[in-house]
Protein backbone atom coordinates (compact mmCIF):
# COMPACT_ATOMS: atom_id res chain seq x y z
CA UNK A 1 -27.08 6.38 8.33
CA UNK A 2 -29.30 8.34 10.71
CA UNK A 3 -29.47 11.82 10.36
CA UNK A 4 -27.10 13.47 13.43
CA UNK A 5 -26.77 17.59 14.44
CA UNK A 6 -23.75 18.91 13.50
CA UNK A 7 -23.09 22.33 12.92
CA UNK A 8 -23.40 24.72 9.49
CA UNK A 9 -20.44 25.95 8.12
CA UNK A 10 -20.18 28.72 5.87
CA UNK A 11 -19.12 28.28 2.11
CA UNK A 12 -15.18 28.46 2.15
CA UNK A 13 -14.64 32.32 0.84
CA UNK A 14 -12.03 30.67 -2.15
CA UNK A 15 -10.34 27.81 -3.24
CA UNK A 16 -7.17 27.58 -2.96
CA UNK A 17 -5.19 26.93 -6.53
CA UNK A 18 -3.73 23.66 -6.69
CA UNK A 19 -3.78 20.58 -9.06
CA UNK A 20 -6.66 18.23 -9.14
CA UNK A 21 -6.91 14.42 -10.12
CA UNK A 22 -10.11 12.44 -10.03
CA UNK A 23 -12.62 11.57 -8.08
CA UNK A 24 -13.76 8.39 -6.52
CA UNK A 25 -17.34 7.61 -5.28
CA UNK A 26 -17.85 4.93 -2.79
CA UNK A 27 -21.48 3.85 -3.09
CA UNK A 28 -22.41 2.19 0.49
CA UNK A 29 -25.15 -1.06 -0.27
CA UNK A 30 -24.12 -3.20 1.81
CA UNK A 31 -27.24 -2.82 4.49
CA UNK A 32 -30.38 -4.53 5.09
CA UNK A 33 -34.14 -4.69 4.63
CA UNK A 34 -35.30 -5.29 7.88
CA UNK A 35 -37.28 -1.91 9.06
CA UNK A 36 -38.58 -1.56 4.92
CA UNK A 37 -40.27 -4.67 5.78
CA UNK A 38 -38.24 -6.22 2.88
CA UNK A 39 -37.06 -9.95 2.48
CA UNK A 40 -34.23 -8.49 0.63
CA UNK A 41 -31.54 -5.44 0.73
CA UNK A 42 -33.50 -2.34 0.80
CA UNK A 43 -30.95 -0.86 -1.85
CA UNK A 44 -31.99 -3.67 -4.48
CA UNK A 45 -36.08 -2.70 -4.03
CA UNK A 46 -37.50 -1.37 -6.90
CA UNK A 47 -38.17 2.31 -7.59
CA UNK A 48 -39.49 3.55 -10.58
CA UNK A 49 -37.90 1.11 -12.66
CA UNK A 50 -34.64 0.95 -11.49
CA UNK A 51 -32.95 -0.76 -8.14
CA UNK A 52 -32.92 2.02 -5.38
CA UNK A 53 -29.18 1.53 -5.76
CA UNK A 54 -28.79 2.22 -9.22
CA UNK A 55 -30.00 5.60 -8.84
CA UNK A 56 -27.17 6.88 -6.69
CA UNK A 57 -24.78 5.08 -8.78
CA UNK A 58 -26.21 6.67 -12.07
CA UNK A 59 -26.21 9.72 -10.34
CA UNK A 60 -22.32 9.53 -9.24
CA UNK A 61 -20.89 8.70 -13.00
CA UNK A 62 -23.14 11.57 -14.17
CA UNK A 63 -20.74 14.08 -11.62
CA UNK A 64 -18.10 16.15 -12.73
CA UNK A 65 -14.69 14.67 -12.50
CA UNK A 66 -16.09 10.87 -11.26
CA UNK A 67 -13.62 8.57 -12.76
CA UNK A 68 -14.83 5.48 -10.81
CA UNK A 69 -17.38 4.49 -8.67
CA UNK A 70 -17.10 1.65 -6.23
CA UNK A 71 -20.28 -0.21 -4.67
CA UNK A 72 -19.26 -1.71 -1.39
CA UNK A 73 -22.05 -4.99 -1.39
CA UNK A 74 -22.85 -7.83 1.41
CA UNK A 75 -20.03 -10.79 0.68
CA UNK A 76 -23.09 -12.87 -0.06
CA UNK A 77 -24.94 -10.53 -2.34
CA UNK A 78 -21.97 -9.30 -4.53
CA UNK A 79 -23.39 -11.75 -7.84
CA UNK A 80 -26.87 -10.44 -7.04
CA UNK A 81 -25.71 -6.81 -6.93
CA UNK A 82 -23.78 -7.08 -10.01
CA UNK A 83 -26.75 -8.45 -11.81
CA UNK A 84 -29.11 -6.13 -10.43
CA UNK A 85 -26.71 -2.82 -11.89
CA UNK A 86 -25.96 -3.90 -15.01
CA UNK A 87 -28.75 -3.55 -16.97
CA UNK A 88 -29.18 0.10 -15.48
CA UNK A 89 -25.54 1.24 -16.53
CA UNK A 90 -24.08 2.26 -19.27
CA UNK A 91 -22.45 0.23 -21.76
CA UNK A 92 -18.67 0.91 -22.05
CA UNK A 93 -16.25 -0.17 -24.81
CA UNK A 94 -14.73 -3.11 -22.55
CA UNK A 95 -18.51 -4.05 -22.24
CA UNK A 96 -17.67 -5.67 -18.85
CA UNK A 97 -20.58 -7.21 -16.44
CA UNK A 98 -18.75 -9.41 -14.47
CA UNK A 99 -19.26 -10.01 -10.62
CA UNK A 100 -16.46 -10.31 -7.90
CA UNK A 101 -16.49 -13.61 -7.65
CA UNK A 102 -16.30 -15.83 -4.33
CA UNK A 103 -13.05 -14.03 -3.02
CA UNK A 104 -14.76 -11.15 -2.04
CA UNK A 105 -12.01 -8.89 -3.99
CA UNK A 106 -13.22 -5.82 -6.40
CA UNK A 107 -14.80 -6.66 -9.97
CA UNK A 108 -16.33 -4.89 -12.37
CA UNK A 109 -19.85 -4.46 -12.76
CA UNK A 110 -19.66 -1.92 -16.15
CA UNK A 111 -19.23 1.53 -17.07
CA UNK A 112 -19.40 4.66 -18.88
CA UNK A 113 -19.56 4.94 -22.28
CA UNK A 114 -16.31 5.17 -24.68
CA UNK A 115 -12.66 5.54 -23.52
CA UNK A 116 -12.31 7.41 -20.48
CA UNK A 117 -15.52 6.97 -19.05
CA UNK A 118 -16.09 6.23 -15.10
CA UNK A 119 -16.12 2.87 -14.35
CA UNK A 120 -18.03 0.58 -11.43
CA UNK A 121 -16.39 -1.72 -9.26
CA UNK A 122 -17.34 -3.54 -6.45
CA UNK A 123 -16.19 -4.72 -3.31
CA UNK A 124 -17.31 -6.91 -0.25
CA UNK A 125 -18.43 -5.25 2.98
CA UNK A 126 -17.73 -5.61 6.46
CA UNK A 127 -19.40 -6.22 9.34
CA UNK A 128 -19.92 -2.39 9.95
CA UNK A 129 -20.61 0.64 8.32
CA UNK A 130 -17.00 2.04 9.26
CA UNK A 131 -15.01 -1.64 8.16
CA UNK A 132 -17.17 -1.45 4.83
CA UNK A 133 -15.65 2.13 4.31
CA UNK A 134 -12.40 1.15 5.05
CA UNK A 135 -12.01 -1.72 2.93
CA UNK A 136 -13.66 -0.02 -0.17
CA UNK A 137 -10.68 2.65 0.53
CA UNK A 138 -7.99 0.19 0.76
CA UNK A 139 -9.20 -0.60 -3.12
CA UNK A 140 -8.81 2.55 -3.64
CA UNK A 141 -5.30 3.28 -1.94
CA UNK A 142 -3.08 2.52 -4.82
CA UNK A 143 -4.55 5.74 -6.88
CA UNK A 144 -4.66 7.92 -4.04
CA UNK A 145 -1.20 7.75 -2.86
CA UNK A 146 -0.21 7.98 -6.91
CA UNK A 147 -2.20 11.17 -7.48
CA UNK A 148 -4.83 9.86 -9.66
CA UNK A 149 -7.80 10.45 -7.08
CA UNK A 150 -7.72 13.71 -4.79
CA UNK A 151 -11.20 13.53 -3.77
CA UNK A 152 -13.66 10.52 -2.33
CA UNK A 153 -16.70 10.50 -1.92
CA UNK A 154 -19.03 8.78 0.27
CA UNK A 155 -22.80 7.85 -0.23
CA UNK A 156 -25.25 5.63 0.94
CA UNK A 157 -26.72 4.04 -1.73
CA UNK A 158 -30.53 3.95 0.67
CA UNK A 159 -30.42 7.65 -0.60
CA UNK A 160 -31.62 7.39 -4.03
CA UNK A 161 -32.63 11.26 -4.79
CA UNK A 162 -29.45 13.06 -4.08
CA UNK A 163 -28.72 15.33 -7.23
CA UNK A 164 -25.41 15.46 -9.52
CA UNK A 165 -25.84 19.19 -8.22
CA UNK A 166 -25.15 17.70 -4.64
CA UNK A 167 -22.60 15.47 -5.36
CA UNK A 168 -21.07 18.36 -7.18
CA UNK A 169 -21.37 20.87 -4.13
CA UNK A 170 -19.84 18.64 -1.57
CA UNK A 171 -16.93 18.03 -4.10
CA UNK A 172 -15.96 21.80 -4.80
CA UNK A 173 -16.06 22.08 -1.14
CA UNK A 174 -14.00 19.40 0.00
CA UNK A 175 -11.11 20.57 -2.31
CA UNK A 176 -11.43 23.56 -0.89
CA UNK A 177 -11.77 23.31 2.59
CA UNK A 178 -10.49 19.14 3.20
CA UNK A 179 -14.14 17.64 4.03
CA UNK A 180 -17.92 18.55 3.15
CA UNK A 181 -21.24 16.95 4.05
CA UNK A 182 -25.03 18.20 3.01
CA UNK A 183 -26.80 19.39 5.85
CA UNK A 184 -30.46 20.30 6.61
CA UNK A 185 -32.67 21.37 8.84
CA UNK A 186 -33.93 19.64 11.51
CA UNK A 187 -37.88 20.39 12.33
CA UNK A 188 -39.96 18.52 14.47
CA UNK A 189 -37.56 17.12 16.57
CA UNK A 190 -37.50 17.14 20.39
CA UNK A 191 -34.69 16.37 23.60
CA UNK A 192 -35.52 13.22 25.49
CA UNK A 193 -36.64 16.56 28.22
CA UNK A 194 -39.46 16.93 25.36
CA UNK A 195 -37.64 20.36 24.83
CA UNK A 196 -37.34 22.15 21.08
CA UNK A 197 -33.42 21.22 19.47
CA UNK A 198 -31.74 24.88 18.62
CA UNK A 199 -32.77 26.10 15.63
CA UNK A 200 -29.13 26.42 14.96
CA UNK A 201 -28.72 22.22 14.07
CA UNK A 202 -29.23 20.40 11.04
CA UNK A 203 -29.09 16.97 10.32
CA UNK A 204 -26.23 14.98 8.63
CA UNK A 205 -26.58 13.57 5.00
CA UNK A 206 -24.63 11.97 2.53
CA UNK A 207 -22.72 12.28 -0.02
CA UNK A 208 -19.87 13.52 1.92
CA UNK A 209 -16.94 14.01 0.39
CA UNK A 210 -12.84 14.30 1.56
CA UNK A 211 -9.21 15.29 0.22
CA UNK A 212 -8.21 11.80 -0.58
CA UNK A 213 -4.70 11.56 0.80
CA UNK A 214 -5.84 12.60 4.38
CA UNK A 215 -9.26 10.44 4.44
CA UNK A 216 -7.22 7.64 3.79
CA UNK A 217 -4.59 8.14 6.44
CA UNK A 218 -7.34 8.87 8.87
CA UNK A 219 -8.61 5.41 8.39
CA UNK A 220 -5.44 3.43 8.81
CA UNK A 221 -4.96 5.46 11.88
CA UNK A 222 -8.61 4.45 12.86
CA UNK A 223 -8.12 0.93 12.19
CA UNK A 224 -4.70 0.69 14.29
CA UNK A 225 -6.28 2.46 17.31
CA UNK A 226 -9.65 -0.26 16.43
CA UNK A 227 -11.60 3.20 16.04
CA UNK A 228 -15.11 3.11 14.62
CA UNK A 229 -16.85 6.01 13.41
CA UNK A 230 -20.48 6.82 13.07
CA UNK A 231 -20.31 7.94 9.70
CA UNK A 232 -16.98 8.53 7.26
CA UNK A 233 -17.16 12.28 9.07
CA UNK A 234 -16.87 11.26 12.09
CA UNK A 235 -13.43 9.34 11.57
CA UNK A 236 -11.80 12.44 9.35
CA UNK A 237 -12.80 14.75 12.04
CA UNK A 238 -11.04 12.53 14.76
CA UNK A 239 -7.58 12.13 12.65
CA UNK A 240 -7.65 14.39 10.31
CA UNK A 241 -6.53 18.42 10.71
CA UNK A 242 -9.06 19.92 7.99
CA UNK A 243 -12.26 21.07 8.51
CA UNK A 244 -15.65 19.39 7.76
CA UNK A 245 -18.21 22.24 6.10
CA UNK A 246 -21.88 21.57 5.53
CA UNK A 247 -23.11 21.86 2.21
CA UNK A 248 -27.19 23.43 2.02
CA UNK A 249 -29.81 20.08 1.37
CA UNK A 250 -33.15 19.65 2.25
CA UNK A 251 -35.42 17.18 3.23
CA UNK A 252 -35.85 15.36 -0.13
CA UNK A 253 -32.61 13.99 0.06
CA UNK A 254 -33.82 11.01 2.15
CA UNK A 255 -33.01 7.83 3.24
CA UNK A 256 -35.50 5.04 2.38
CA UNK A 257 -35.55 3.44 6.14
CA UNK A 258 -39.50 2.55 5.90
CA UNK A 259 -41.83 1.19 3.86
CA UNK A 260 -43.78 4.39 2.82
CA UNK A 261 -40.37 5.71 2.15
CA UNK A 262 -40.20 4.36 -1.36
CA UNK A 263 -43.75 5.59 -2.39
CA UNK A 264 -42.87 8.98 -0.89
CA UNK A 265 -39.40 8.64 -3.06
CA UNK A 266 -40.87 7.55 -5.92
CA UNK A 267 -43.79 10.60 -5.71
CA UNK A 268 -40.78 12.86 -5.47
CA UNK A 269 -38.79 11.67 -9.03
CA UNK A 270 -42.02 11.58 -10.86
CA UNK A 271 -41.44 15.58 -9.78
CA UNK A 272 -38.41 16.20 -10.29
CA UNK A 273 -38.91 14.29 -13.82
CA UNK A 274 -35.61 12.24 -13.18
């Protein structure tokens, strides 16, 4: 997803008591590698020893509260997806590595370890970011509208260095206030006048995160008006009446897009000694 202004928001002041379930992470992979310069899906690259994917998905089971993670893959890359996860995940008691199959349904690709630990699933993609999103939250409908999930989250998996403490922040906020995204500064960037953006804009990340009850009802609504968003904010702020807050990031949060991206990302988690 490119990065797009939006404005900051303030930390909500308090969060309001209520009962929580679970939380859901939808891992986005189903992309391309055509501006990496790859013959392949960017998000199955290597990078430091690991798929580029697999490092968002490791770090969404290592949040707070994640009871599943789903990666939304191409229809004709869900086998090599699976494949390319498992031996990166850990090992649950069901000890399950199976694909999706040729239906294009959800399947397992493993999990966490011992009873009660997230699990991964995956799904087939669309044609577009926004029918990708929706269909990995129709597999999720049936524990949303029983309580079991109150928050999902969104990610894409091209941006392998966001933190647990990120996926964390957006979380907290999004219970509290209905949506969050991370958002950081934007430098160096100029109107098509060649003028300086205000200082005042930052640019849009992921993972963003939403109350699940009203994310979901925002995208039925989008898909019986045939409404497409830029990014899963973009939709809840069009149907949904809650707020969208931005969450502090920075710059090292970034999407690999080019080919010096993954030497730049794999500098910065030799740093960060992930």
């Amino acid at each position: 997803m490119p990065d797009q202004p939006t404005s900051h928001a303030p930390p909500p002041a308090e969060t309001p008591a209520h009962e929580t379930g679970s939380v859901s992470v939808v891992v986005l992979g189903a992309g391309s590698g055509s501006r990496v310069g790859a013959g392949v899906n960017k998000v199955l690259l290597p990078l430091a020893g690991r798929p580029v994917l697999a490092w968002s998905v490791l770090a969404a089971l290592r949040t707070p509260g994640v009871a599943r993670v789903l990666v939304v893959a191409h229809p004709d890359e869900l086998d090599e997806v699976a494949e390319a996860l498992a031996p990166h995940l850990p090992t649950d008691s069901a000890d399950s590595t199976g694909g999706t199959g040729s239906t294009g349904g959800t399947g397992s690709t493993g999990g966490g370890e011992g009873p009660g630990a997230p699990e991964v699933g995956l799904v087939a993609g669309g044609p577009t970011r926004h029918a990708s999103e929706s269909r990995a939250l129709r597999a999720l409908a049936a524990d949303v509208e029983a309580g079991r999930t109150d928050v999902v989250v969104v990610h894409d998996g091209a941006r392998p260095l966001a933190p647990v403490a990120l996926f964390t922040a957006v979380v907290e906020a999004a219970r509290a206030r209905g949506g969050a995204l991370p958002g950081a500064p934007v430098t160096g960037v100029l109107t098509r006048a060649l003028q300086p953006v205000p200082s005042a804009l930052v640019g849009v990340q992921t993972p963003q995160a939403f109350r699940a009850g009203p994310l979901l009802a925002a995208y039925r609504r989008a898909d019986d008006d045939g409404f497409e968003g830029t990014d899963t904010a973009a939709c809840f702020a069009r149907y949904a009446d809650l707020p969208v807050v931005a969450v502090a990031s920075g710059p090292a949060n970034l999407k690999v897009t080019w080919p010096e991206d993954l030497a730049l990302a794999e500098e910065l988690l030799g740093l960060s000694g992930r």
